[in-house]
Protein backbone atom coordinates (compact mmCIF):
# COMPACT_ATOMS: atom_id res chain seq x y z
CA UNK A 1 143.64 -8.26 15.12
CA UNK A 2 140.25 -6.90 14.92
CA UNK A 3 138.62 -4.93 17.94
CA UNK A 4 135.28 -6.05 19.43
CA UNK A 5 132.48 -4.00 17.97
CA UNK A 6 130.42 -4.24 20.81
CA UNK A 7 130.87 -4.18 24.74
CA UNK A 8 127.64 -5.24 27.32
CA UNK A 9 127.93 -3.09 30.42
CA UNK A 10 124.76 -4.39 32.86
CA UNK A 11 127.55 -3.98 36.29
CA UNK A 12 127.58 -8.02 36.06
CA UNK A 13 131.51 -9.22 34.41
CA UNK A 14 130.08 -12.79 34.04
CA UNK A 15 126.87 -12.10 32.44
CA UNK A 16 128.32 -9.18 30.28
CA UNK A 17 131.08 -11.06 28.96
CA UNK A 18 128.47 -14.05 27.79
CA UNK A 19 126.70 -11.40 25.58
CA UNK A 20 129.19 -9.41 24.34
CA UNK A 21 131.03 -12.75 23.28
CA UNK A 22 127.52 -14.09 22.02
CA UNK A 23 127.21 -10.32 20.24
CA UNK A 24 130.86 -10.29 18.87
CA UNK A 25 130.49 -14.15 17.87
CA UNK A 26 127.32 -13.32 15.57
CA UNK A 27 128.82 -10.14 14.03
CA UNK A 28 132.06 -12.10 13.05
CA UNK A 29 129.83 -14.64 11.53
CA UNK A 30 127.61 -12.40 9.72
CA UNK A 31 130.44 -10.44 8.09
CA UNK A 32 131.52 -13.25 6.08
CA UNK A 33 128.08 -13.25 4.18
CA UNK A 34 127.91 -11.71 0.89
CA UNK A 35 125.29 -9.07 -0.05
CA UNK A 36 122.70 -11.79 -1.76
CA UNK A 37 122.70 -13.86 1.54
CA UNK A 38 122.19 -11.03 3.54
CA UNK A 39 119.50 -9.82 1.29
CA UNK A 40 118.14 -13.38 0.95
CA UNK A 41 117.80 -13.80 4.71
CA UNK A 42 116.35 -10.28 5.38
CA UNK A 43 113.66 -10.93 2.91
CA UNK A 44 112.97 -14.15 4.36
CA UNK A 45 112.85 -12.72 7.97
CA UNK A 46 110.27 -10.09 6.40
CA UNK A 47 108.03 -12.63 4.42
CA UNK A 48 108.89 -15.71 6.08
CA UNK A 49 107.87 -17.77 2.43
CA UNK A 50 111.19 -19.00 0.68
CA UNK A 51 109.32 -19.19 -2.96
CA UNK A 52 108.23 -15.53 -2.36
CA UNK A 53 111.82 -14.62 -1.79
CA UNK A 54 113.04 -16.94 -4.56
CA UNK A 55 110.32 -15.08 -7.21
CA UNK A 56 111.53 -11.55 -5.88
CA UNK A 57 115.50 -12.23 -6.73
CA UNK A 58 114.48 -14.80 -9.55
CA UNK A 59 115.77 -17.38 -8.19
CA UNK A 60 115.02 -21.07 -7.50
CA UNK A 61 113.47 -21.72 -4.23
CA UNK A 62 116.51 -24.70 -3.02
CA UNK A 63 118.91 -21.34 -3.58
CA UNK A 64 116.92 -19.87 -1.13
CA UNK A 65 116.96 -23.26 0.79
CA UNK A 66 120.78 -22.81 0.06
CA UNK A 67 121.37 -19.96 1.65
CA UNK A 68 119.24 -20.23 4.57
CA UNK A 69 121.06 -23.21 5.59
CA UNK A 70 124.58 -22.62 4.86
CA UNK A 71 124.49 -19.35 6.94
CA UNK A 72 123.14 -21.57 10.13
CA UNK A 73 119.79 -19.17 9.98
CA UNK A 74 118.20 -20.82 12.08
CA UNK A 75 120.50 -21.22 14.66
CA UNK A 76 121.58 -17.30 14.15
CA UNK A 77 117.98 -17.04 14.46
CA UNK A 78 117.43 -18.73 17.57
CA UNK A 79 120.37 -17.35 19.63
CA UNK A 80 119.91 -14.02 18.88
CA UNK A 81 115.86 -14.49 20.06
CA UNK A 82 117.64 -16.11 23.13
CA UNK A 83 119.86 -13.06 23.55
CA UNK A 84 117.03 -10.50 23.36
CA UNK A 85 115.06 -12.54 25.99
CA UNK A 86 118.09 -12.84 28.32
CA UNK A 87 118.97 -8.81 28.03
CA UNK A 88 115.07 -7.95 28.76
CA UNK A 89 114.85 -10.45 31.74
CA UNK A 90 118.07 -9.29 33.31
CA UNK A 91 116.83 -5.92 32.68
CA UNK A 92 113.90 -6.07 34.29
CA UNK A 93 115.17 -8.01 37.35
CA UNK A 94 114.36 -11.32 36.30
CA UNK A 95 117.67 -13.28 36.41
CA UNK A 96 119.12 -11.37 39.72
């Protein structure tokens, strides 16, 4: 039974728990990937141009495709952007 590796302390339970859950959901996800996904993606977050990334590792640019997609990037991508914005709002009074 694994421990959480991270714990959201803002002095609100409900809107802690959403993050850290969000957080701890992400991380468990992100484990899983091997070392050329995780390289794949962080290129691609860097140069945003999958037949850049697919020259680089010399690779095919549907691997790229490949990997992007079976690792939900997007998605990933998306909720952790919504995450950031949440933590900054609530941070700076916005939500509360």
């Amino acid at each position: 039974n694994e421990k959480l590796i991270f714990k959201m302390d803002m002095g609100d339970p409900i809107f802690d728990k959403l993050v850290t859950n969000n957080i701890n959901l992400i991380y468990l996800i992100e484990k899983k990937w091997s070392s050329k996904k995780i390289n794949i993606i962080n290129e691609y977050e860097k140069i945003r141009d999958q037949r850049k990334v697919a020259a680089k590792y010399g690779i095919k640019q549907q691997d790229v495709s490949y990997h992007l997609n079976s690792s939900n990037y997007g998605e990933i991508r998306n909720i952790k952007t919504d995450l950031e914005s949440a933590i900054k709002s609530y941070g700076e009074g916005e939500t509360h």
